[in-house]
PDB file of N, CA and C in Angstrom:
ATOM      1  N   UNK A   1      -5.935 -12.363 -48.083  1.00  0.00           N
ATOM      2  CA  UNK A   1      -6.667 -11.945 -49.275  1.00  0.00           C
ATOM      3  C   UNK A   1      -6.865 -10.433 -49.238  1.00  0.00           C
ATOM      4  N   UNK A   2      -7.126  -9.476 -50.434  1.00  0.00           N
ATOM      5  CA  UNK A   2      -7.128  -8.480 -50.348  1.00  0.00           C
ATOM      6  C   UNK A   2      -8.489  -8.236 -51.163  1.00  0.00           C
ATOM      7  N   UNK A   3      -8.987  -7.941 -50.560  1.00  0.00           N
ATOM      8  CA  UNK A   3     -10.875  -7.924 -50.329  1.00  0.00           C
ATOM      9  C   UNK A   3     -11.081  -6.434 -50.208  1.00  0.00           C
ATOM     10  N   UNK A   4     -11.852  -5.598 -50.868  1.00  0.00           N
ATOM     11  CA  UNK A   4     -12.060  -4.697 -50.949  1.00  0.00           C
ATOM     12  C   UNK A   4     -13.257  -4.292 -50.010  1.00  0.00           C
ATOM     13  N   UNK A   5     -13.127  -3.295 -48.969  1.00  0.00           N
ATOM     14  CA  UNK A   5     -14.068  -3.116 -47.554  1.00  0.00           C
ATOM     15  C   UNK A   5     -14.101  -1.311 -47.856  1.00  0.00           C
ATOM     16  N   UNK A   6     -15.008  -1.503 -47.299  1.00  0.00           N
ATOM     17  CA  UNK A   6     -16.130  -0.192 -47.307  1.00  0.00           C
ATOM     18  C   UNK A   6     -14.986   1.068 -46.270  1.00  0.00           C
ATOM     19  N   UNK A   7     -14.603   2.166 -46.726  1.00  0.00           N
ATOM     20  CA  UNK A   7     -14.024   2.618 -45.001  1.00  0.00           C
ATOM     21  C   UNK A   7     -14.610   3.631 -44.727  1.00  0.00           C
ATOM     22  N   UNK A   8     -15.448   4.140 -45.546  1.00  0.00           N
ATOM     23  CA  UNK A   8     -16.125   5.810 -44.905  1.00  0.00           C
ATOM     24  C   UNK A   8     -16.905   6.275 -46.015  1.00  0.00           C
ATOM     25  N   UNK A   9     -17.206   7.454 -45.905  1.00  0.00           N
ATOM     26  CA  UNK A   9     -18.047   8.205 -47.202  1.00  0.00           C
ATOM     27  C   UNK A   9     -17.351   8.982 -47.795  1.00  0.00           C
ATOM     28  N   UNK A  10     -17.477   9.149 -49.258  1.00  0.00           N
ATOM     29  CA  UNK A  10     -16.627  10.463 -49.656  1.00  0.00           C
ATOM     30  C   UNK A  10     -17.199  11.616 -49.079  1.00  0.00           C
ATOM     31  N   UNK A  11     -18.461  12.300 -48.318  1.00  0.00           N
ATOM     32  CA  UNK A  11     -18.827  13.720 -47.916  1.00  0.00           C
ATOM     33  C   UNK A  11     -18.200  13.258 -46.773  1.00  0.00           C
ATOM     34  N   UNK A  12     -16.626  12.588 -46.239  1.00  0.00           N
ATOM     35  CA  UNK A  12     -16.232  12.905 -45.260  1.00  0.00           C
ATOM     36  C   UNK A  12     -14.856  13.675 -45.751  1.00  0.00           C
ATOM     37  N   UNK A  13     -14.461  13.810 -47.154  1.00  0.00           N
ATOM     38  CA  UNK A  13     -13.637  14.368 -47.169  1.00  0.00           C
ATOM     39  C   UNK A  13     -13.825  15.541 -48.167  1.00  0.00           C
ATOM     40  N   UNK A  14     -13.595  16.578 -48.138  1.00  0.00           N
ATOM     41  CA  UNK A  14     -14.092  17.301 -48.862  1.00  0.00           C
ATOM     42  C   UNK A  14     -13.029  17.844 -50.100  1.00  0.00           C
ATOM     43  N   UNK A  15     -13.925  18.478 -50.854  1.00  0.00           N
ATOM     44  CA  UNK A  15     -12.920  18.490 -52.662  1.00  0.00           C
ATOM     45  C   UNK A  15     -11.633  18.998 -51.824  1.00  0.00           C
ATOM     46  N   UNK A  16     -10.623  18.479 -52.761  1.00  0.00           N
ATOM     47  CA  UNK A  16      -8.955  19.214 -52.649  1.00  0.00           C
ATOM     48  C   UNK A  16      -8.481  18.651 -51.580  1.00  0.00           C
ATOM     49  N   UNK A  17      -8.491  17.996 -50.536  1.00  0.00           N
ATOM     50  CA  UNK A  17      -8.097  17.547 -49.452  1.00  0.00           C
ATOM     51  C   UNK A  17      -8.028  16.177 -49.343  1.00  0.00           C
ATOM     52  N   UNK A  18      -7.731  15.276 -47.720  1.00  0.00           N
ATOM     53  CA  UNK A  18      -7.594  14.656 -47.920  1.00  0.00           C
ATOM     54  C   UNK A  18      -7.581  14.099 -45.951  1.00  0.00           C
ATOM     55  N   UNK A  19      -8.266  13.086 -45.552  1.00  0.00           N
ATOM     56  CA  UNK A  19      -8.079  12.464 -44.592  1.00  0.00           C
ATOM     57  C   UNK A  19      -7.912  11.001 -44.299  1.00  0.00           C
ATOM     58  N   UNK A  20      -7.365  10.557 -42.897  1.00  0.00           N
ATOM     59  CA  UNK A  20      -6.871   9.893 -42.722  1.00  0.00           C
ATOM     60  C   UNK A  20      -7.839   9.096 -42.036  1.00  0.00           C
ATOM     61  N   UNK A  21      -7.712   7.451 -42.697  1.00  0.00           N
ATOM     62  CA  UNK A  21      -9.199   6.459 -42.300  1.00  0.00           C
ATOM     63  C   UNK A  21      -8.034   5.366 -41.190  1.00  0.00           C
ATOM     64  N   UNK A  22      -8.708   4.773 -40.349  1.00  0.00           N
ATOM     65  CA  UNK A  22      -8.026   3.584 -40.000  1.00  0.00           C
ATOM     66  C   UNK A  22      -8.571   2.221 -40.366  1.00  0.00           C
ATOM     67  N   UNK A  23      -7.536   1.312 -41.004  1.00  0.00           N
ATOM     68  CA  UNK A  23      -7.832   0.294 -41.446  1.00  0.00           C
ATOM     69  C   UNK A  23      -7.790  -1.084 -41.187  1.00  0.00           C
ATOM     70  N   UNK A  24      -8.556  -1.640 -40.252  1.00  0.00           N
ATOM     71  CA  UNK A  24      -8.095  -3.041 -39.486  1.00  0.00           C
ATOM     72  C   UNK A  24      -6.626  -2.692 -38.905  1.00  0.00           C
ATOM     73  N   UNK A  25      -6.494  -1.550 -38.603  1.00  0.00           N
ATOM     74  CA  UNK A  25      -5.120  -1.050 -37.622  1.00  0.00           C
ATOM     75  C   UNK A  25      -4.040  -0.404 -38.472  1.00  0.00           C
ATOM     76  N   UNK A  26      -4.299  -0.109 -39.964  1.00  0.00           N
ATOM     77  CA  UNK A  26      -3.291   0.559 -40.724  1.00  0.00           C
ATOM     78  C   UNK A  26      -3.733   1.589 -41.269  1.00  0.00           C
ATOM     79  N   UNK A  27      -2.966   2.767 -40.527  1.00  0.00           N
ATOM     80  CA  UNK A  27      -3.649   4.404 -41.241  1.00  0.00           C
ATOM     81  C   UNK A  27      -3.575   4.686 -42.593  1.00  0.00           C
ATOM     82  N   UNK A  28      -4.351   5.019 -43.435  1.00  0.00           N
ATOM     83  CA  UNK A  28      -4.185   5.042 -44.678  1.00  0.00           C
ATOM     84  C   UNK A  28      -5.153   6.536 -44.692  1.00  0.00           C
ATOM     85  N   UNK A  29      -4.584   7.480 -45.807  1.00  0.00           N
ATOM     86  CA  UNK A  29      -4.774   8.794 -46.419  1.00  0.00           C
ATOM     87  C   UNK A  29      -5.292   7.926 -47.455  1.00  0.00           C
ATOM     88  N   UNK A  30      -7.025   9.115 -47.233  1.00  0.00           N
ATOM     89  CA  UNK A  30      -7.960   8.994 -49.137  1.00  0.00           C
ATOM     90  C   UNK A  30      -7.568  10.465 -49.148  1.00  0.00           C
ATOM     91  N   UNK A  31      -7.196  11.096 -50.327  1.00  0.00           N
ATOM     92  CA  UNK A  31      -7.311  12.144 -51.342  1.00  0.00           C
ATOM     93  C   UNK A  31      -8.221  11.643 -51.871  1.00  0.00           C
ATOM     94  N   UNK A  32      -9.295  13.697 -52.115  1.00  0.00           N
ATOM     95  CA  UNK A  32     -10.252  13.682 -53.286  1.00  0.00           C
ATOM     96  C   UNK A  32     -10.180  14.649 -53.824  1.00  0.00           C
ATOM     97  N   UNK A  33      -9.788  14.760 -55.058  1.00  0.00           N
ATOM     98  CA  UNK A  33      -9.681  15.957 -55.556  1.00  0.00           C
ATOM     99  C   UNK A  33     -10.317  16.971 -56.117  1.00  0.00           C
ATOM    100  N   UNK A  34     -10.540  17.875 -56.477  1.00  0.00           N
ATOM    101  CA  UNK A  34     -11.302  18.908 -56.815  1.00  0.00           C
ATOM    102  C   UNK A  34     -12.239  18.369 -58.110  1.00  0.00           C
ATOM    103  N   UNK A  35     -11.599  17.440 -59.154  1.00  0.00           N
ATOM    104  CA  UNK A  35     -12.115  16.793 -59.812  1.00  0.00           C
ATOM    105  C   UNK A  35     -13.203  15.957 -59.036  1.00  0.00           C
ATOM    106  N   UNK A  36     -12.765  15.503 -57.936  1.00  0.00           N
ATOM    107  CA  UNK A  36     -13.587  14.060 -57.626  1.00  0.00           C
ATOM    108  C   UNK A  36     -12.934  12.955 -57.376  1.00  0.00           C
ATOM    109  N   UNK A  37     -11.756  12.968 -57.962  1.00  0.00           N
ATOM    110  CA  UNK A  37     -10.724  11.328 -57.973  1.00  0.00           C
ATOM    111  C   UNK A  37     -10.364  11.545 -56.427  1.00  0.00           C
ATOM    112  N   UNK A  38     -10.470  10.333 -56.107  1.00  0.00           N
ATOM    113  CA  UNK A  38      -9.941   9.638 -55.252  1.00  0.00           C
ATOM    114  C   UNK A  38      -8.498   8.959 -55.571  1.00  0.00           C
ATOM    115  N   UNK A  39      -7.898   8.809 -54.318  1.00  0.00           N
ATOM    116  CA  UNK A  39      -6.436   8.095 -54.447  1.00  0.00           C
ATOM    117  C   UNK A  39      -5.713   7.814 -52.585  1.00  0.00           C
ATOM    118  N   UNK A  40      -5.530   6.493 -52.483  1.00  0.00           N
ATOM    119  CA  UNK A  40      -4.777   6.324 -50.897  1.00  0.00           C
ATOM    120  C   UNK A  40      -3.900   6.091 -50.784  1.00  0.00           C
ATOM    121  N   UNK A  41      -3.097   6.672 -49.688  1.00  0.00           N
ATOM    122  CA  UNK A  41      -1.777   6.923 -49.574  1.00  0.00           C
ATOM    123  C   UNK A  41      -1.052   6.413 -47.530  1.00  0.00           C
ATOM    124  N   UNK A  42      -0.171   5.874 -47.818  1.00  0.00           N
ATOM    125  CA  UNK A  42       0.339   5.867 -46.362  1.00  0.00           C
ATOM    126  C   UNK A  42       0.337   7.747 -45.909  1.00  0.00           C
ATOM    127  N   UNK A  43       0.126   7.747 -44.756  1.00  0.00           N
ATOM    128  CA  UNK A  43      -0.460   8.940 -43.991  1.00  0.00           C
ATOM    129  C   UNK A  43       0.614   9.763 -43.826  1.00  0.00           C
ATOM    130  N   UNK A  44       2.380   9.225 -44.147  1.00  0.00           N
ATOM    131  CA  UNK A  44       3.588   9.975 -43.360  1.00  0.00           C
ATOM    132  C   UNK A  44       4.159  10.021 -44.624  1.00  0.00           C
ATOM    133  N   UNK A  45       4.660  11.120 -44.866  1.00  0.00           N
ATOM    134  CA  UNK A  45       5.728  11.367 -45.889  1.00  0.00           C
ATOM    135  C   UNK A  45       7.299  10.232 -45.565  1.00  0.00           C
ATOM    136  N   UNK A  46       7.660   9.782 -46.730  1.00  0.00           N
ATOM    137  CA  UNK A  46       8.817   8.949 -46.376  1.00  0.00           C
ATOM    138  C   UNK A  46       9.965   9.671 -45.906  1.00  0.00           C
ATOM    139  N   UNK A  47      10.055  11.018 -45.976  1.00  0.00           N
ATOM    140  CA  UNK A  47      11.286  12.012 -45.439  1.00  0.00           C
ATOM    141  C   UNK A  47      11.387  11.972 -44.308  1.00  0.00           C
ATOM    142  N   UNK A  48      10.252  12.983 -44.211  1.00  0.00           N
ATOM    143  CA  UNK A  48      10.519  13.729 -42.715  1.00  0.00           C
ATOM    144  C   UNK A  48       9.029  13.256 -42.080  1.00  0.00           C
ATOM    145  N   UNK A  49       8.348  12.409 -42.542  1.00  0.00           N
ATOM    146  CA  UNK A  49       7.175  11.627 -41.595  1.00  0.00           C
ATOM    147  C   UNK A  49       6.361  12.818 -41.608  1.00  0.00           C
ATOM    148  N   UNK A  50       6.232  13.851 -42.600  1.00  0.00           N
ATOM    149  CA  UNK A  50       5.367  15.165 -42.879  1.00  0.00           C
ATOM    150  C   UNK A  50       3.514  14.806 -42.779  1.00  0.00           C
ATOM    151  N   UNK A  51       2.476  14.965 -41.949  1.00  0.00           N
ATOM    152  CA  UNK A  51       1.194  14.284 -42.047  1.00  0.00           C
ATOM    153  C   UNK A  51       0.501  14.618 -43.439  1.00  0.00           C
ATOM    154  N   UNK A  52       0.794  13.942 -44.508  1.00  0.00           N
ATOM    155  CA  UNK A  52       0.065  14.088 -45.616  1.00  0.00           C
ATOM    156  C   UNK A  52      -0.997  14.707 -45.667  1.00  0.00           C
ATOM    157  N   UNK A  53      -1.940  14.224 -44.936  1.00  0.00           N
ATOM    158  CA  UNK A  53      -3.921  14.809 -44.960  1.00  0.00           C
ATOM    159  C   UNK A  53      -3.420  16.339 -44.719  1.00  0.00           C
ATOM    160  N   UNK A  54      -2.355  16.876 -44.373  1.00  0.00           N
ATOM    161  CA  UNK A  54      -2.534  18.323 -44.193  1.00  0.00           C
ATOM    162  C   UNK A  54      -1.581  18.896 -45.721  1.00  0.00           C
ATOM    163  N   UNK A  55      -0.910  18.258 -46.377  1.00  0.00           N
ATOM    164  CA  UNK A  55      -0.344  18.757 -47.766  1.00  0.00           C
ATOM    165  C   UNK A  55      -1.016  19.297 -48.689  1.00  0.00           C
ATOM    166  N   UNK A  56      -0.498  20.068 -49.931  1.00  0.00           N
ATOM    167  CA  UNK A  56      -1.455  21.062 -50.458  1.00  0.00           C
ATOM    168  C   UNK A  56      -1.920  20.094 -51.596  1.00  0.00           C
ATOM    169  N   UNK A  57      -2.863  20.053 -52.444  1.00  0.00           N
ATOM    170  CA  UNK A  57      -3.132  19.578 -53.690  1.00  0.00           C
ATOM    171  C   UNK A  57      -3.596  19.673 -54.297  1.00  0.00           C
ATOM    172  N   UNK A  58      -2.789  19.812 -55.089  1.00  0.00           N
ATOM    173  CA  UNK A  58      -3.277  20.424 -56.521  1.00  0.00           C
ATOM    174  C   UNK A  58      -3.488  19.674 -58.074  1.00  0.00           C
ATOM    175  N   UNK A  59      -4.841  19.568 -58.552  1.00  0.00           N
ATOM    176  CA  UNK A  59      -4.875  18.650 -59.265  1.00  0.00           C
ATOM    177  C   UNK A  59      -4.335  16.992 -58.527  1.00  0.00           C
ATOM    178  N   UNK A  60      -3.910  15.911 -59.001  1.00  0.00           N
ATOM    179  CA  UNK A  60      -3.198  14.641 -58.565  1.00  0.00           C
ATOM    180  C   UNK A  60      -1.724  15.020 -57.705  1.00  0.00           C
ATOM    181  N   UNK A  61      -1.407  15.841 -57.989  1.00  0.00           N
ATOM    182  CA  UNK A  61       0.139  16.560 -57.327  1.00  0.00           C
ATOM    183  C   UNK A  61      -0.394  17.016 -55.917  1.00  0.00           C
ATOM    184  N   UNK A  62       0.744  16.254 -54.977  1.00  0.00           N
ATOM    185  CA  UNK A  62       0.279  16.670 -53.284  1.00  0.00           C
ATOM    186  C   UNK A  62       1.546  17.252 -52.816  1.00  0.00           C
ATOM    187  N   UNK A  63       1.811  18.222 -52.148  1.00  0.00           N
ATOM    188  CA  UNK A  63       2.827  18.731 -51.498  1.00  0.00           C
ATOM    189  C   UNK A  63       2.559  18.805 -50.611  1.00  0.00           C
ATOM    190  N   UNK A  64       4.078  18.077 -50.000  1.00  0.00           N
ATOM    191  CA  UNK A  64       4.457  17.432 -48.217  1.00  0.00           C
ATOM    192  C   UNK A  64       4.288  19.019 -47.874  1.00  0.00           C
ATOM    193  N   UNK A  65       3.649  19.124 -46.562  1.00  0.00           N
ATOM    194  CA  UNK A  65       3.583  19.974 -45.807  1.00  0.00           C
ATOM    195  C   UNK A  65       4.966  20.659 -45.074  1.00  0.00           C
ATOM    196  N   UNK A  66       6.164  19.776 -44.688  1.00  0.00           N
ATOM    197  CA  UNK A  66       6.935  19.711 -44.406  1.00  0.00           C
ATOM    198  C   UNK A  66       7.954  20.035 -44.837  1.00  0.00           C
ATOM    199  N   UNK A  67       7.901  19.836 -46.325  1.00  0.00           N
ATOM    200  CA  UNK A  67       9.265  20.204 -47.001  1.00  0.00           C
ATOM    201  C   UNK A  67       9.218  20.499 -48.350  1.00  0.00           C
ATOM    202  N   UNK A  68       8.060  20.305 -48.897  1.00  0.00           N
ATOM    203  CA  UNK A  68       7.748  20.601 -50.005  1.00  0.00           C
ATOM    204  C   UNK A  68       8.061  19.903 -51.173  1.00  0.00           C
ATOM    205  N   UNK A  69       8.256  18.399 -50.825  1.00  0.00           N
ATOM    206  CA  UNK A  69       8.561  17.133 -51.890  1.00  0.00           C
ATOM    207  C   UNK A  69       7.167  17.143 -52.348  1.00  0.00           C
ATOM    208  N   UNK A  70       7.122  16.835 -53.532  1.00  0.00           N
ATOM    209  CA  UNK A  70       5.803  16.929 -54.264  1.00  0.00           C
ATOM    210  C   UNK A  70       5.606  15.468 -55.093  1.00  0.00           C
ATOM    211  N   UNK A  71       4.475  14.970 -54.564  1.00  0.00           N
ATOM    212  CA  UNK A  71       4.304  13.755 -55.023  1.00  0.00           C
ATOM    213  C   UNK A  71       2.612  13.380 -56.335  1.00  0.00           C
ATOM    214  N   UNK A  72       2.964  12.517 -57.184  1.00  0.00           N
ATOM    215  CA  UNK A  72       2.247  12.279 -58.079  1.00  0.00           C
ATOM    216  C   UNK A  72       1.531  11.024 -57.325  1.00  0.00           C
ATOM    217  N   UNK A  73       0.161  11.470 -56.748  1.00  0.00           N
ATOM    218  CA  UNK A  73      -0.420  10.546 -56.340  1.00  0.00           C
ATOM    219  C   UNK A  73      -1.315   9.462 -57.147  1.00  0.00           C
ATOM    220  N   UNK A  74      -1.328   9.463 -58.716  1.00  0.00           N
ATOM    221  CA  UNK A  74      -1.225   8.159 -59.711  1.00  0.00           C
ATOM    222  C   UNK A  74      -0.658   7.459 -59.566  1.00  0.00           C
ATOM    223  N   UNK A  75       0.522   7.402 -58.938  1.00  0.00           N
ATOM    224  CA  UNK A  75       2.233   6.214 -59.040  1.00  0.00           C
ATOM    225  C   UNK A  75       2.546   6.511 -57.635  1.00  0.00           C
ATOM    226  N   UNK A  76       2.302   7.555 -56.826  1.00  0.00           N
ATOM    227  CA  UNK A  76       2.895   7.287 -55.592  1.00  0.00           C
ATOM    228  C   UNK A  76       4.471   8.033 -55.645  1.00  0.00           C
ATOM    229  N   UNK A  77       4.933   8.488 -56.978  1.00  0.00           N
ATOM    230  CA  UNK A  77       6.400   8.599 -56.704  1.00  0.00           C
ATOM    231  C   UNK A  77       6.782  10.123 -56.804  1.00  0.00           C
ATOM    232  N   UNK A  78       7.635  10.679 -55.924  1.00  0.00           N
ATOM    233  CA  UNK A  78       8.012  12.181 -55.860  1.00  0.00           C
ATOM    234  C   UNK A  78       8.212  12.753 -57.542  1.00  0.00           C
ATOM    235  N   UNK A  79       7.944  13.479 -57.670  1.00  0.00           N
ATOM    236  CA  UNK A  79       8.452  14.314 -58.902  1.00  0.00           C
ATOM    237  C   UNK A  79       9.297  14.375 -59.167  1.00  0.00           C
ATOM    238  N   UNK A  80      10.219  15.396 -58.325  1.00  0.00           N
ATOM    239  CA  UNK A  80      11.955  15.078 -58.797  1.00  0.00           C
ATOM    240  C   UNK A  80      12.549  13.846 -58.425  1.00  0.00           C
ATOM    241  N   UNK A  81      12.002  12.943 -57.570  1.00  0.00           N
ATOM    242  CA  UNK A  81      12.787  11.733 -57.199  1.00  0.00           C
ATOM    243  C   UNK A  81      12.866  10.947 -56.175  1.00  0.00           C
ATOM    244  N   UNK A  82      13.458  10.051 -55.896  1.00  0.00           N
ATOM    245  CA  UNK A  82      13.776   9.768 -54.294  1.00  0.00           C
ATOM    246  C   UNK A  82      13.197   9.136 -53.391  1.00  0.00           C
ATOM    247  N   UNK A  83      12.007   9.411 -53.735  1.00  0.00           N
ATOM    248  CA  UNK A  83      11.145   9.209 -52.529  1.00  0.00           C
ATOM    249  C   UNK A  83       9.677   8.276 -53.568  1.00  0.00           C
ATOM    250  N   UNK A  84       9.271   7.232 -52.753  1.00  0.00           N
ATOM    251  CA  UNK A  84       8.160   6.724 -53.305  1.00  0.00           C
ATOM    252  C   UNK A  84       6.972   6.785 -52.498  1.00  0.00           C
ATOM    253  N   UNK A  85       5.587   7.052 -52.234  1.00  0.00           N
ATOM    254  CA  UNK A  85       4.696   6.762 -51.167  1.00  0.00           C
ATOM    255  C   UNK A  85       3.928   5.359 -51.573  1.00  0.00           C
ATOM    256  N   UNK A  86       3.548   4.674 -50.739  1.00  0.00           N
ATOM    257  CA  UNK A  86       2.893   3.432 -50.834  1.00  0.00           C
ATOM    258  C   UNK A  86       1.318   3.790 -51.039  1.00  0.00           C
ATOM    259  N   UNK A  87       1.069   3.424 -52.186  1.00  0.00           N
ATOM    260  CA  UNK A  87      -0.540   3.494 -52.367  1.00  0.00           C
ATOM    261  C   UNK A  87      -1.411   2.383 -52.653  1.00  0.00           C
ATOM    262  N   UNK A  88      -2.588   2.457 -52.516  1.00  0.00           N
ATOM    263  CA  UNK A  88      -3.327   1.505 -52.456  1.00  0.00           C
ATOM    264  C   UNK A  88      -4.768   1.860 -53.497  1.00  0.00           C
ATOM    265  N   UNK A  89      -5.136   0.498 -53.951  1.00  0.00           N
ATOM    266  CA  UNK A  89      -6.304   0.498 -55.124  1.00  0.00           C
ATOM    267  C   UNK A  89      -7.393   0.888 -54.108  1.00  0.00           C
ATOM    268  N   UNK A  90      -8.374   1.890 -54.893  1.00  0.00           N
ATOM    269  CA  UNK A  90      -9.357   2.885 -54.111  1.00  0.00           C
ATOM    270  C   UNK A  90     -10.307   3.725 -54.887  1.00  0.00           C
ATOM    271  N   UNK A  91     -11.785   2.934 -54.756  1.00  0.00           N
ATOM    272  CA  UNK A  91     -12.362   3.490 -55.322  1.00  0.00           C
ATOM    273  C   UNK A  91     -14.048   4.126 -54.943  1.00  0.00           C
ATOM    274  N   UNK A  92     -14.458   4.979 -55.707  1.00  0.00           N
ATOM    275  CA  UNK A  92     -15.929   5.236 -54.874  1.00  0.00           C
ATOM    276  C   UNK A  92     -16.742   4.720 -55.302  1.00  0.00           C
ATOM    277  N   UNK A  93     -18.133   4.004 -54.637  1.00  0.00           N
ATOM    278  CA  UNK A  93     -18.986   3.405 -55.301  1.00  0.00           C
ATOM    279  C   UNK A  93     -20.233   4.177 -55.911  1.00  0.00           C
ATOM    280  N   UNK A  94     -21.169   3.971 -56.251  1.00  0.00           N
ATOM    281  CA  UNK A  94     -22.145   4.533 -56.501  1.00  0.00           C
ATOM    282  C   UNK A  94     -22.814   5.400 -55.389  1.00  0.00           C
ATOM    283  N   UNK A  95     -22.843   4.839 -54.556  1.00  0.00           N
ATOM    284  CA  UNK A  95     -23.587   5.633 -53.357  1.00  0.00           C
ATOM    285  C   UNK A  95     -22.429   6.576 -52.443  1.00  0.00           C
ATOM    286  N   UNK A  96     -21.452   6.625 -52.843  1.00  0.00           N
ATOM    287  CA  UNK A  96     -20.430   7.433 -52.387  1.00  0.00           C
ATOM    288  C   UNK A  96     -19.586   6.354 -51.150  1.00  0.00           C
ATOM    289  N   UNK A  97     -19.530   5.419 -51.029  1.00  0.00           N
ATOM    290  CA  UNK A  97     -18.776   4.657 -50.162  1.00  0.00           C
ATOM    291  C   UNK A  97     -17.392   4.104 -50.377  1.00  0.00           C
ATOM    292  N   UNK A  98     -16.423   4.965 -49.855  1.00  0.00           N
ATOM    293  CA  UNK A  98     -15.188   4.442 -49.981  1.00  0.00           C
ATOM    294  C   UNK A  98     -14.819   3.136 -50.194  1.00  0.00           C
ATOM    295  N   UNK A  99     -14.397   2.952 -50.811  1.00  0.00           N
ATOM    296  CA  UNK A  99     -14.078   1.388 -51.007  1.00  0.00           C
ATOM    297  C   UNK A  99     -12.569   1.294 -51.516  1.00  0.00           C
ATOM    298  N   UNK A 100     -11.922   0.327 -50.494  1.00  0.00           N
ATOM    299  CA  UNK A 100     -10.181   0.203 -50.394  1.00  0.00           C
ATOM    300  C   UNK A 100     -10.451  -1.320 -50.220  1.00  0.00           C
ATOM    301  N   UNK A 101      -8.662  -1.702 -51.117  1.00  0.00           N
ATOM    302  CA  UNK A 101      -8.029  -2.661 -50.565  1.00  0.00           C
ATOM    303  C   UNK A 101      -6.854  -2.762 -50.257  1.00  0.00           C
ATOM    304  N   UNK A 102      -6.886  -3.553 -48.840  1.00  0.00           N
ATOM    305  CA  UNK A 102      -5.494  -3.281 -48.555  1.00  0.00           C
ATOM    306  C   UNK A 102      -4.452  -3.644 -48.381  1.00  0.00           C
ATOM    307  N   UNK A 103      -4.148  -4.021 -49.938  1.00  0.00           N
ATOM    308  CA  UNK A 103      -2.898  -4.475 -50.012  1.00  0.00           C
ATOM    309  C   UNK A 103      -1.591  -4.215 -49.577  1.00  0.00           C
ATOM    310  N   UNK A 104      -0.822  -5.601 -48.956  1.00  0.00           N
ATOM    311  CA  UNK A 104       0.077  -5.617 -48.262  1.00  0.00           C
ATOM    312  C   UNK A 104       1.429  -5.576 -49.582  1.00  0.00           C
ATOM    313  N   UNK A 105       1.964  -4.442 -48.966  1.00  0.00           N
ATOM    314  CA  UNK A 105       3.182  -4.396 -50.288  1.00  0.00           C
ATOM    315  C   UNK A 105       4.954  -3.835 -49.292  1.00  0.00           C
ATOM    316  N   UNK A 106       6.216  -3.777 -49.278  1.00  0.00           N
ATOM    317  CA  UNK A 106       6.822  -3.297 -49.246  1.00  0.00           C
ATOM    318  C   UNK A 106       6.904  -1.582 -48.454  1.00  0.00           C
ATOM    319  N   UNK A 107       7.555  -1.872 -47.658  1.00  0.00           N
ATOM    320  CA  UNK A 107       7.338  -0.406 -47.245  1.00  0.00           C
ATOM    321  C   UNK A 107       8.190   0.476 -48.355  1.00  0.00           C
ATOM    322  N   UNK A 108       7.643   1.798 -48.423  1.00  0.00           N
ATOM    323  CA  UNK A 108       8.383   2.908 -48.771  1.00  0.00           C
ATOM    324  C   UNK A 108       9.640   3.119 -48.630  1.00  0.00           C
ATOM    325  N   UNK A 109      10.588   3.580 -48.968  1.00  0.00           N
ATOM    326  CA  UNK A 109      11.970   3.619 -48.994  1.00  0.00           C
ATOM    327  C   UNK A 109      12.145   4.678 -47.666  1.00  0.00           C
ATOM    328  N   UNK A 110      12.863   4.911 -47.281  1.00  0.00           N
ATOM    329  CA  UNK A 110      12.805   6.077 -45.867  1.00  0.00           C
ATOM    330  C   UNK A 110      14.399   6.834 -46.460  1.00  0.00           C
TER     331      UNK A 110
END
């Protein structure tokens, strides 16, 4: 079942950035953006395994640290192409408590 569990606070990640929670044993990246939105992401770029939580972001748009594939973290899918990241439904509650589920889907294309 995919049950939505508490994983941290949002004042653990601060605007524009983005860190990496562990989840019953699966690393998962929250982005928060300067707006406030939240969005989770597998932690490794599908290229070159680039550590996401350190990519730049701007607005919903995250750029791999690594190589500079730039991904639309709404859909998960690179801009120019190619590449998809696996994301997951993620949201904040009232009291600021992360809240994920973690759905089991297909890995990313490599």
């Amino acid at each position: 079942m995919n049950r939505e569990r508490s994983i941290g606070h949002l004042s653990q990640i601060p605007l524009g950035e983005g860190r990496n929670f562990d989840v019953d044993g699966t690393v998962v990246t929250v982005f928060r953006t300067r707006r406030g939105e939240i969005f989770a992401t597998q932690p490794a770029c599908p290229h070159k395994q680039g550590p996401l939580a350190d990519g730049l972001l701007g607005g919903t748009l995250l750029v791999c640290p690594l190589h500079d594939t730039t991904f639309d973290l709404r859909t998960g899918e690179s801009v120019a192409g190619g590449y998809r990241l696996r994301t997951y439904p993620v949201r904040a509650a009232a009291d600021g408590r992360i809240l994920l589920a973690l759905v089991r889907e297909p890995a990313a294309a490599e």
